[in-house]
Every structure is written in C-alpha cells, then in structure tokens.
C-alpha atoms as a PDB file:
ATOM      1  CA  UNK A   1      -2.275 -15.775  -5.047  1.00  0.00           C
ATOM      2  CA  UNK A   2      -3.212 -12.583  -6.252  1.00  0.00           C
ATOM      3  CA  UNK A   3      -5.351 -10.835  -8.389  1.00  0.00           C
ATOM      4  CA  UNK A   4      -4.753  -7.662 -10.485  1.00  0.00           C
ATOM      5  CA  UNK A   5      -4.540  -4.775  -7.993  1.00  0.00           C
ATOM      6  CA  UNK A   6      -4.907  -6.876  -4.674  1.00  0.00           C
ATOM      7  CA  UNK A   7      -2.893  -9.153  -2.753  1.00  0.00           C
ATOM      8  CA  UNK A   8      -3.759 -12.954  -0.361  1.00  0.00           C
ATOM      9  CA  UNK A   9      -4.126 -11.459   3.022  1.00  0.00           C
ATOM     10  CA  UNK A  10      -2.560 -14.827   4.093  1.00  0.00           C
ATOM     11  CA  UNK A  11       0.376 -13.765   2.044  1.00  0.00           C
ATOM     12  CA  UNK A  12       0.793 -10.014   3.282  1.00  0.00           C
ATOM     13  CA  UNK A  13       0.553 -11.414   6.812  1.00  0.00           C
ATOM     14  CA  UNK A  14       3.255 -14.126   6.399  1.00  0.00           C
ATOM     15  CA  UNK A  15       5.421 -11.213   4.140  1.00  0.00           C
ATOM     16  CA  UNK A  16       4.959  -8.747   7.589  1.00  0.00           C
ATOM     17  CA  UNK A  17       4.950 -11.518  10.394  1.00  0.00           C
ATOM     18  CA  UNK A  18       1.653 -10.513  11.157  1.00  0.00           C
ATOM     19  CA  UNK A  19      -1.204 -12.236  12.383  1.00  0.00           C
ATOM     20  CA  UNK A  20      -4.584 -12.328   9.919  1.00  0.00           C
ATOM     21  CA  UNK A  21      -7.044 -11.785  12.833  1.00  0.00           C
ATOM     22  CA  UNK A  22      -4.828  -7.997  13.063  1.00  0.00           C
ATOM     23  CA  UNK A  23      -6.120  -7.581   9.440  1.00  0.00           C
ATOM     24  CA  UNK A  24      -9.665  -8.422   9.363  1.00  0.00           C
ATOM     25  CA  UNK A  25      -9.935  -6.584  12.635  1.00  0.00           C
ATOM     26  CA  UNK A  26      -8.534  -3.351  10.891  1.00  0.00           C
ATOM     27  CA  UNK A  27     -11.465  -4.205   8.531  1.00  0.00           C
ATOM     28  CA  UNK A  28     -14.282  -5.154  10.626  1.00  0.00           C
ATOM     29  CA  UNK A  29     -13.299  -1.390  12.477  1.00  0.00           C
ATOM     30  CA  UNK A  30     -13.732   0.180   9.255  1.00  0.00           C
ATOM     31  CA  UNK A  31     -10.416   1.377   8.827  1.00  0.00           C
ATOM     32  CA  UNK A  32     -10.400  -0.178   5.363  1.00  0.00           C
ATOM     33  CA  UNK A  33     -11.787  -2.552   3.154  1.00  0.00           C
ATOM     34  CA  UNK A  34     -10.727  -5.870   1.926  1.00  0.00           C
ATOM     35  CA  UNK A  35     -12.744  -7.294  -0.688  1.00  0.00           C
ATOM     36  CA  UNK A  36     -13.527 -10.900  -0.679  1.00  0.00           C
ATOM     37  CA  UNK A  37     -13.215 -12.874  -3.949  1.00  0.00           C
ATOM     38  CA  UNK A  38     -13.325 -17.103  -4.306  1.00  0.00           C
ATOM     39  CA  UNK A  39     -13.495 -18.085  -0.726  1.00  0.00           C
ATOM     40  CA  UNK A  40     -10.391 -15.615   0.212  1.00  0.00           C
ATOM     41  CA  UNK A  41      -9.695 -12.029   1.322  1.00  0.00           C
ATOM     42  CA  UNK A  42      -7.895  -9.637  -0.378  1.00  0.00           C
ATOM     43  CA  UNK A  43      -6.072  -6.729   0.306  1.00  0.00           C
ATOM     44  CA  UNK A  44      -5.796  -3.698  -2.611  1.00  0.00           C
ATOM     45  CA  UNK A  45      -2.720  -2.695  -3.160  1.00  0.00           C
ATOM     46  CA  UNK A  46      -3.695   0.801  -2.634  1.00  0.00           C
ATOM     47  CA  UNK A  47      -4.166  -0.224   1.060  1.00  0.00           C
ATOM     48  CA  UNK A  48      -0.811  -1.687   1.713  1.00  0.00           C
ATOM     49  CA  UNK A  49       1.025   1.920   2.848  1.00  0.00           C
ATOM     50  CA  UNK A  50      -2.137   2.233   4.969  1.00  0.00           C
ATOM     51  CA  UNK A  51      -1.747  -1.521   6.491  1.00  0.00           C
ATOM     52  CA  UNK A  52       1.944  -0.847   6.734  1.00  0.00           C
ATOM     53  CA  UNK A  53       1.402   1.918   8.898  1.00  0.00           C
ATOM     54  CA  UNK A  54      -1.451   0.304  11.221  1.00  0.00           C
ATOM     55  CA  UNK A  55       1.094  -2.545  11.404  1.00  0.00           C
ATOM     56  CA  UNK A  56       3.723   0.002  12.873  1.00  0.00           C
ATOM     57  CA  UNK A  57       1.343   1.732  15.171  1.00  0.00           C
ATOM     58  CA  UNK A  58       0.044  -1.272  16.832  1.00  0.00           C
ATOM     59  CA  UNK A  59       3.031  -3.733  16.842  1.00  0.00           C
ATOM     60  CA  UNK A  60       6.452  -1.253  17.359  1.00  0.00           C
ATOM     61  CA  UNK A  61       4.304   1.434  19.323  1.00  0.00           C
ATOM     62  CA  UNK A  62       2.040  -0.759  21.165  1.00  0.00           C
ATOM     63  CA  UNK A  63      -1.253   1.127  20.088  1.00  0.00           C
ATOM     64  CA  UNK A  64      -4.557  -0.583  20.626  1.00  0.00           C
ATOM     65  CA  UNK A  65      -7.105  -0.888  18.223  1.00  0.00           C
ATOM     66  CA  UNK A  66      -8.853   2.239  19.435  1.00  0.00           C
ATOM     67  CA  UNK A  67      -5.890   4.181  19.949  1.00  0.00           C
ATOM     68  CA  UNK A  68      -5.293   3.418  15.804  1.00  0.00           C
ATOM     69  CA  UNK A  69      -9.339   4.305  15.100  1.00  0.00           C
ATOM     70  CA  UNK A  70      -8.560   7.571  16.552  1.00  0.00           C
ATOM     71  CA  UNK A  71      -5.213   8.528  14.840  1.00  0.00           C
ATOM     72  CA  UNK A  72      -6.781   6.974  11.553  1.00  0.00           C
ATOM     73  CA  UNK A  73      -9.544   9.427  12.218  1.00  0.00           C
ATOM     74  CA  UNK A  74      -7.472  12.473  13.186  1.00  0.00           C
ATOM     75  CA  UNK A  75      -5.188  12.225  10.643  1.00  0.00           C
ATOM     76  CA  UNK A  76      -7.822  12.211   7.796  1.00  0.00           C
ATOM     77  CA  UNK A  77      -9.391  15.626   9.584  1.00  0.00           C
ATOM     78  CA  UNK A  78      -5.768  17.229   9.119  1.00  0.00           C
ATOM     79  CA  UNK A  79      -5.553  15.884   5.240  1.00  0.00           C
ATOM     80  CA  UNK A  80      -9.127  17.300   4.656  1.00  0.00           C
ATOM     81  CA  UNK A  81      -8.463  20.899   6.030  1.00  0.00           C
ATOM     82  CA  UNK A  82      -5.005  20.945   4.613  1.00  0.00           C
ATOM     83  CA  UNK A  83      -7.009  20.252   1.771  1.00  0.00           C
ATOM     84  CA  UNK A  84      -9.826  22.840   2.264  1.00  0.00           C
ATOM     85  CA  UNK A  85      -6.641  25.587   2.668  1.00  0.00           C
ATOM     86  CA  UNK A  86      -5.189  24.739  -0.558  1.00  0.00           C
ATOM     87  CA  UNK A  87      -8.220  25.421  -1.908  1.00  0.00           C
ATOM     88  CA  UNK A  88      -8.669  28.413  -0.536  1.00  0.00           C
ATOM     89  CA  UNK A  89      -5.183  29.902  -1.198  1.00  0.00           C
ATOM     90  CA  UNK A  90      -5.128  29.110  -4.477  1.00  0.00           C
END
C-alpha cells in the first residue's frame, strides 16, 4: 500500500531484506521522518536514497547506529559549507 509520495515501510523492508525495527530506529534517532497515516508508517519517497544509504552503512559496512548519526551529521556540515562557498564565489 502506498500513498501518493510515500511508500508501506513493511513493503520497503521486505523490497531491501531489511528488518522494520532498522527503520523506525533511523526515525526515532532523528535521522528522518516517517509519517504515520491509518494505523501504518510510511516512508516519503524523497527519503528512500537516504534509507538506501543508511541501509548500506549499517548492513554491508557494519556501522552502528551511532557511527550512522555521526556520518549523517558530518556529511550535512560538508553539503552546508559547500553550499555557503557557492554562495560566496558566485
């Protein structure tokens, strides 16, 4: 079941061999947001690149949740100030 620009998270987790508790545990750290909609969570299609790379980090690389908060975190510092220095050379 989906809706218009979101997807079961049942569904993405049996599509990726993944386990649901991974998912919800991406969301209870924040890392994004699933939205919740007739007794079921979602996940927005925007987020599935995002979820696709948590998925690598933790089950190919054997990152722990932590280890993922922190890239997460570092990476969006680099896309801010590569950001902030487009700005400023253009």
């Amino acid at each position: 079941m989906t809706n218009d620009n979101s997807i079961l998270i049942e569904e993405c987790c049996r599509h990726y061999s993944i386990e649901t508790s991974f998912v919800r545990t991406l969301n209870d750290q924040g890392l994004f947001e699933l939205s919740y909609m007739s007794e079921s969570y979602f996940i927005d299609n925007d987020e599935l690149s995002l979820t696709e790379n948590y998925m690598h980090l933790h089950y190919d690389l054997d990152i722990n949740m932590e280890g993922i908060e922190a890239i997460s975190h570092l990476l969006e510092k680099i896309e801010k100030l590569q950001a902030e220095l487009r700005l400023l050379k253009g």
